[in-house]
Protein backbone atom coordinates (compact mmCIF):
# COMPACT_ATOMS: atom_id res chain seq x y z
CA UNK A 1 0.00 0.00 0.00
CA UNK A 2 1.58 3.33 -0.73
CA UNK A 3 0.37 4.15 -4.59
CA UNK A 4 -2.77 3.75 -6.17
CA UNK A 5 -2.54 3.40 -10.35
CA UNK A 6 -6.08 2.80 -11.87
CA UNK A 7 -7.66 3.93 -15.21
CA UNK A 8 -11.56 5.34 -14.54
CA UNK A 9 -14.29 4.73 -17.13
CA UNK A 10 -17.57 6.76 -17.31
CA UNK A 11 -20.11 4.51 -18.55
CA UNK A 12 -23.98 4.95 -19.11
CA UNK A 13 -25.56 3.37 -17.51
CA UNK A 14 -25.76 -0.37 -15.78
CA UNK A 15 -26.46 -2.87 -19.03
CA UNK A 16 -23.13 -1.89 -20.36
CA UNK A 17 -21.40 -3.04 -17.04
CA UNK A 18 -23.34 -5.95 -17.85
CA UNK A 19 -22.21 -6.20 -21.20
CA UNK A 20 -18.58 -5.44 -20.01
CA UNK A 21 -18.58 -8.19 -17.50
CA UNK A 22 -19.67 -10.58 -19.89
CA UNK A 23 -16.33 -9.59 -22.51
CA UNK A 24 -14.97 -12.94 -23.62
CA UNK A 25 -11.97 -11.63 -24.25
CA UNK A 26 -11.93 -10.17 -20.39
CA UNK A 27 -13.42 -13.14 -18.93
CA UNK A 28 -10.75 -15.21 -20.37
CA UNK A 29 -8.39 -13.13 -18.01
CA UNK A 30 -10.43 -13.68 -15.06
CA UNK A 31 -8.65 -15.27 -11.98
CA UNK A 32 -11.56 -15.99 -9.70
CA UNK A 33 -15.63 -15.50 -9.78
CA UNK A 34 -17.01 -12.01 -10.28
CA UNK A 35 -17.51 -10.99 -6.56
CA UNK A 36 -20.87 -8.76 -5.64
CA UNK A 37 -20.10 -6.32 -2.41
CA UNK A 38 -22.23 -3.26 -1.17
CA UNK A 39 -20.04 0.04 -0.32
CA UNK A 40 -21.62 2.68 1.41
CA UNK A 41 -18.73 5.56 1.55
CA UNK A 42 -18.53 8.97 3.47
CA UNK A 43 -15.75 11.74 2.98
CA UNK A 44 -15.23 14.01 5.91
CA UNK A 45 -13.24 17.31 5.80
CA UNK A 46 -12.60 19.44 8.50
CA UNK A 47 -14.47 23.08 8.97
CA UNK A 48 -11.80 24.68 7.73
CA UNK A 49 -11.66 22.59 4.43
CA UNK A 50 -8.13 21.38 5.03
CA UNK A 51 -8.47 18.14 3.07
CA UNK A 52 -10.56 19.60 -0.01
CA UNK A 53 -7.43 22.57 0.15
CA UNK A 54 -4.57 20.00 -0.26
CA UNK A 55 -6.27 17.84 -2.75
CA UNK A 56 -6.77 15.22 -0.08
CA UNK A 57 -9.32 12.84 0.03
CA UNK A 58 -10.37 11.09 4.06
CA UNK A 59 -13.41 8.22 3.98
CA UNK A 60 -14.83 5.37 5.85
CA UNK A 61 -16.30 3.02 3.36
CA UNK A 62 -18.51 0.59 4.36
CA UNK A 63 -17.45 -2.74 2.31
CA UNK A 64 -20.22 -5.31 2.90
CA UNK A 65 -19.30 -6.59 6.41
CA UNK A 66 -15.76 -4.24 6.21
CA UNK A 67 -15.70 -0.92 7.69
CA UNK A 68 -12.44 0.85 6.25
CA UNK A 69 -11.03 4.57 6.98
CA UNK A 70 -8.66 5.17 3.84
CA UNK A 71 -6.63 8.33 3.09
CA UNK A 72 -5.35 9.30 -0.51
CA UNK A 73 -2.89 11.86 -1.29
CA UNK A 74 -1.90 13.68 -4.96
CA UNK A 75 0.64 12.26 -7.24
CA UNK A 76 2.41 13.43 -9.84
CA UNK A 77 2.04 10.84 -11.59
CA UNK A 78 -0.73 10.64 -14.59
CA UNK A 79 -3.94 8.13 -12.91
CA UNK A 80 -1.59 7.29 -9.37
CA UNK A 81 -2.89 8.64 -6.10
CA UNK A 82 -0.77 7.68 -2.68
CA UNK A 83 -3.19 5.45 -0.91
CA UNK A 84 -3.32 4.26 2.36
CA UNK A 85 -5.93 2.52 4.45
CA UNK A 86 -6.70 0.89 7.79
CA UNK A 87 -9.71 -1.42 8.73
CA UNK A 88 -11.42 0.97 11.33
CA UNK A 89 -15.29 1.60 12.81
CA UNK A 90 -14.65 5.38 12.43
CA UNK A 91 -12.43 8.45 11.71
CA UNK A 92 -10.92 9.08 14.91
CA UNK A 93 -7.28 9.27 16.57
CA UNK A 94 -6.62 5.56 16.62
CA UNK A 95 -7.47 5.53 13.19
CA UNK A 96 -5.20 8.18 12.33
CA UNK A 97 -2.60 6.79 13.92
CA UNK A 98 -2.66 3.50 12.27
CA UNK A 99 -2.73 5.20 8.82
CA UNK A 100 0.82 7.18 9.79
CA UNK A 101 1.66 3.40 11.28
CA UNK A 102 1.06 1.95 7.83
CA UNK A 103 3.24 4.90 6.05
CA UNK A 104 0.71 7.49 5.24
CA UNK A 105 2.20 11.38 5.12
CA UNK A 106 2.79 12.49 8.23
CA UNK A 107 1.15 15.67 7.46
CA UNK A 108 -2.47 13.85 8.17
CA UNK A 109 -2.02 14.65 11.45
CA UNK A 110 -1.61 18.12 10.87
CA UNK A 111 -4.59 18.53 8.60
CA UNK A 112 -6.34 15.92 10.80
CA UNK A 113 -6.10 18.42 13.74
CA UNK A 114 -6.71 21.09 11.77
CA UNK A 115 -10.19 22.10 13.20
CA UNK A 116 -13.17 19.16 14.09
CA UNK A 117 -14.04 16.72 11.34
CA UNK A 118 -17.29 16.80 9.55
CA UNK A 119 -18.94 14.57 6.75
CA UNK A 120 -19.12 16.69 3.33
CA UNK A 121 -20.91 13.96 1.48
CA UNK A 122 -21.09 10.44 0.00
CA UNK A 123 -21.62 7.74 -2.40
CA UNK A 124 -23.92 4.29 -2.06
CA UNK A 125 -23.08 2.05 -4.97
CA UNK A 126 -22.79 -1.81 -6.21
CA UNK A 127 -19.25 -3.01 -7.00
CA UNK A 128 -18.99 -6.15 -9.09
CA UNK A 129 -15.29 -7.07 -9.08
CA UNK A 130 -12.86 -9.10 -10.08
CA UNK A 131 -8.94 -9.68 -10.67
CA UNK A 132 -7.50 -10.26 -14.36
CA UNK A 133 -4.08 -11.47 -15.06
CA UNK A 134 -3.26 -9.57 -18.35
CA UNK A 135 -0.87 -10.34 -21.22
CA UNK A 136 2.40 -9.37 -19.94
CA UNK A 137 1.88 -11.25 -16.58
CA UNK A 138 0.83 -8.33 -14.82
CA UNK A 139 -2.55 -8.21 -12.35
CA UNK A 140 -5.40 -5.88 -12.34
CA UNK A 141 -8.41 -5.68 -10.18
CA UNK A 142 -11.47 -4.68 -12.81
CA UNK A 143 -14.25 -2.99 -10.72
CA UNK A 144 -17.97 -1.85 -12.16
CA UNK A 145 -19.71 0.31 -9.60
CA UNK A 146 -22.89 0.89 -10.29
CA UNK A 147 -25.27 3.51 -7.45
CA UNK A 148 -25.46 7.30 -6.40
CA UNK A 149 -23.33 9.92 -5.52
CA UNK A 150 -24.78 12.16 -3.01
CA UNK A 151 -24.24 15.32 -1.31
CA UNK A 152 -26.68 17.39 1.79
CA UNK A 153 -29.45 17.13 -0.57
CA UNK A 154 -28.62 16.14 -4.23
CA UNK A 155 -28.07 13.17 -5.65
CA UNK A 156 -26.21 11.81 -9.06
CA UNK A 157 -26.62 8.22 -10.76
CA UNK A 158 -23.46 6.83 -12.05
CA UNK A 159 -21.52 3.90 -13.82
CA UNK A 160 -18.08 3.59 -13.80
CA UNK A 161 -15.22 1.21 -14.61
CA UNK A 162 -11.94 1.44 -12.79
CA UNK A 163 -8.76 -0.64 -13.66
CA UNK A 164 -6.19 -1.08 -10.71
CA UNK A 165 -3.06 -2.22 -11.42
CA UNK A 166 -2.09 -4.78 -8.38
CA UNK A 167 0.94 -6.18 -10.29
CA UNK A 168 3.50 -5.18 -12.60
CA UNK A 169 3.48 -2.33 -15.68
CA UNK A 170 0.76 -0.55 -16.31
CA UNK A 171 0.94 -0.61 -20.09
CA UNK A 172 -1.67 -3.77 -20.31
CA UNK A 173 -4.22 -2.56 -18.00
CA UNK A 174 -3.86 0.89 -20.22
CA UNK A 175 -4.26 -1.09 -23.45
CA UNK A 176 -7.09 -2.59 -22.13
CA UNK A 177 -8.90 0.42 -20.88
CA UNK A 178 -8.45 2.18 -24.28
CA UNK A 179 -10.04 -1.27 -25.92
CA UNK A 180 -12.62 -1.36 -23.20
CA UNK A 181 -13.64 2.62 -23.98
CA UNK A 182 -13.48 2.10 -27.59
CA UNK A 183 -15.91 -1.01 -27.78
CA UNK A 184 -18.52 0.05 -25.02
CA UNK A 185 -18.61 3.82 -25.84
CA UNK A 186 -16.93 4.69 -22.67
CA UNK A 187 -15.11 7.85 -21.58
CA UNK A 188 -12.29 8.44 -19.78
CA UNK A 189 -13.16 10.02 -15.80
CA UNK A 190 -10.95 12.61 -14.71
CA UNK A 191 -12.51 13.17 -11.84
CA UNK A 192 -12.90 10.65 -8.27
CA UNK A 193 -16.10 10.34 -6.95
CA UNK A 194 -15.33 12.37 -3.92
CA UNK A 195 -14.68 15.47 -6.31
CA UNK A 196 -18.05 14.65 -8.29
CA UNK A 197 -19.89 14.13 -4.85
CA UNK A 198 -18.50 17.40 -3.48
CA UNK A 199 -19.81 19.23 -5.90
CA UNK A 200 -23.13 18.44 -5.50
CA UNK A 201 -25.38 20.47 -2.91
């Protein structure tokens, strides 16, 4: 844990998830069965914004019977993030602590303490996933999330694909998101579904 690499897909709606799932040329990549699990995510930010101002990102995600608090931090790097997460029943000071444990920046804590925490908004989605051992030996985790993005009072459908590299190059997992786009009228996602979220009312 440390970097997160993944290519993001926009896509219209459900029935080309479906469709995507169902790629013979993906499936024949597959590693394991197509696994079904319920996230329920909230960001928090403190009063002050310090999170949004850094181009931070601070959840818990529920993860079916998982409760994870997960930090990401920019990258220069095109599509990486630094990611770093802990399995934790909230965002407090022991979970902060075992996200610096686990090598997140120690500048969390400054942020962290920057003025009380509050949640900014959310997301409540399906994610069928499943890992794929590509061409050149390399492993990527394909995920189609399928729900609502939500913030105080508005709400936003989406469908997305994201590609995270788990193994090795990313130059497969890239081929395969361009071929992916290409052949279910996809488009590329620059933005995470915190930003998307936080925009909305």
């Amino acid at each position: 844990m440390g970097k997160e690499l993944e290519f993001k897909l926009a896509a219209a709606n459900d029935t080309v998830l479906d469709c995507l799932l169902g790629d013979p040329e993906t499936a024949a990549r597959m590693e394991g069965p197509i696994v079904c699990t319920p996230m329920e995510t909230t960001y928090f930010d403190t009063e002050t914004n310090a999170f949004r101002t850094n181009h931070w990102t601070l959840r818990r995600r529920q993860e079916g019977s998982r409760s994870v608090v997960c930090v990401k931090t920019p990258q220069p790097e095109p599509f990486a993030r630094g990611e770093w997460e802990v399995e934790a029943r909230a965002v407090d000071d022991a979970a902060i602590e075992w996200l610096l444990d686990f090598g997140a920046p120690r500048q969390l804590l400054q942020l962290y303490g920057e003025a009380p925490l509050r949640p900014v908004c959310g997301a409540r989605f399906l994610r069928r996933s499943v890992m794929l051992r590509l061409a050149d030996g390399s492993r990527a985790e394909l995920a189609c999330d399928c729900g609502v993005l939500h913030g105080k009072t508005e709400e936003l459908p989406f469908a997305e694909v994201e590609l995270e590299i788990k193994e090795g190059a990313p130059d497969a997992a890239k081929a395969l998101a361009d071929r992916l786009a290409k052949q279910y009228n996809l488009r590329w996602e620059p933005l995470s579904k915190f930003a998307r979220a936080n925009a909305l009312k």
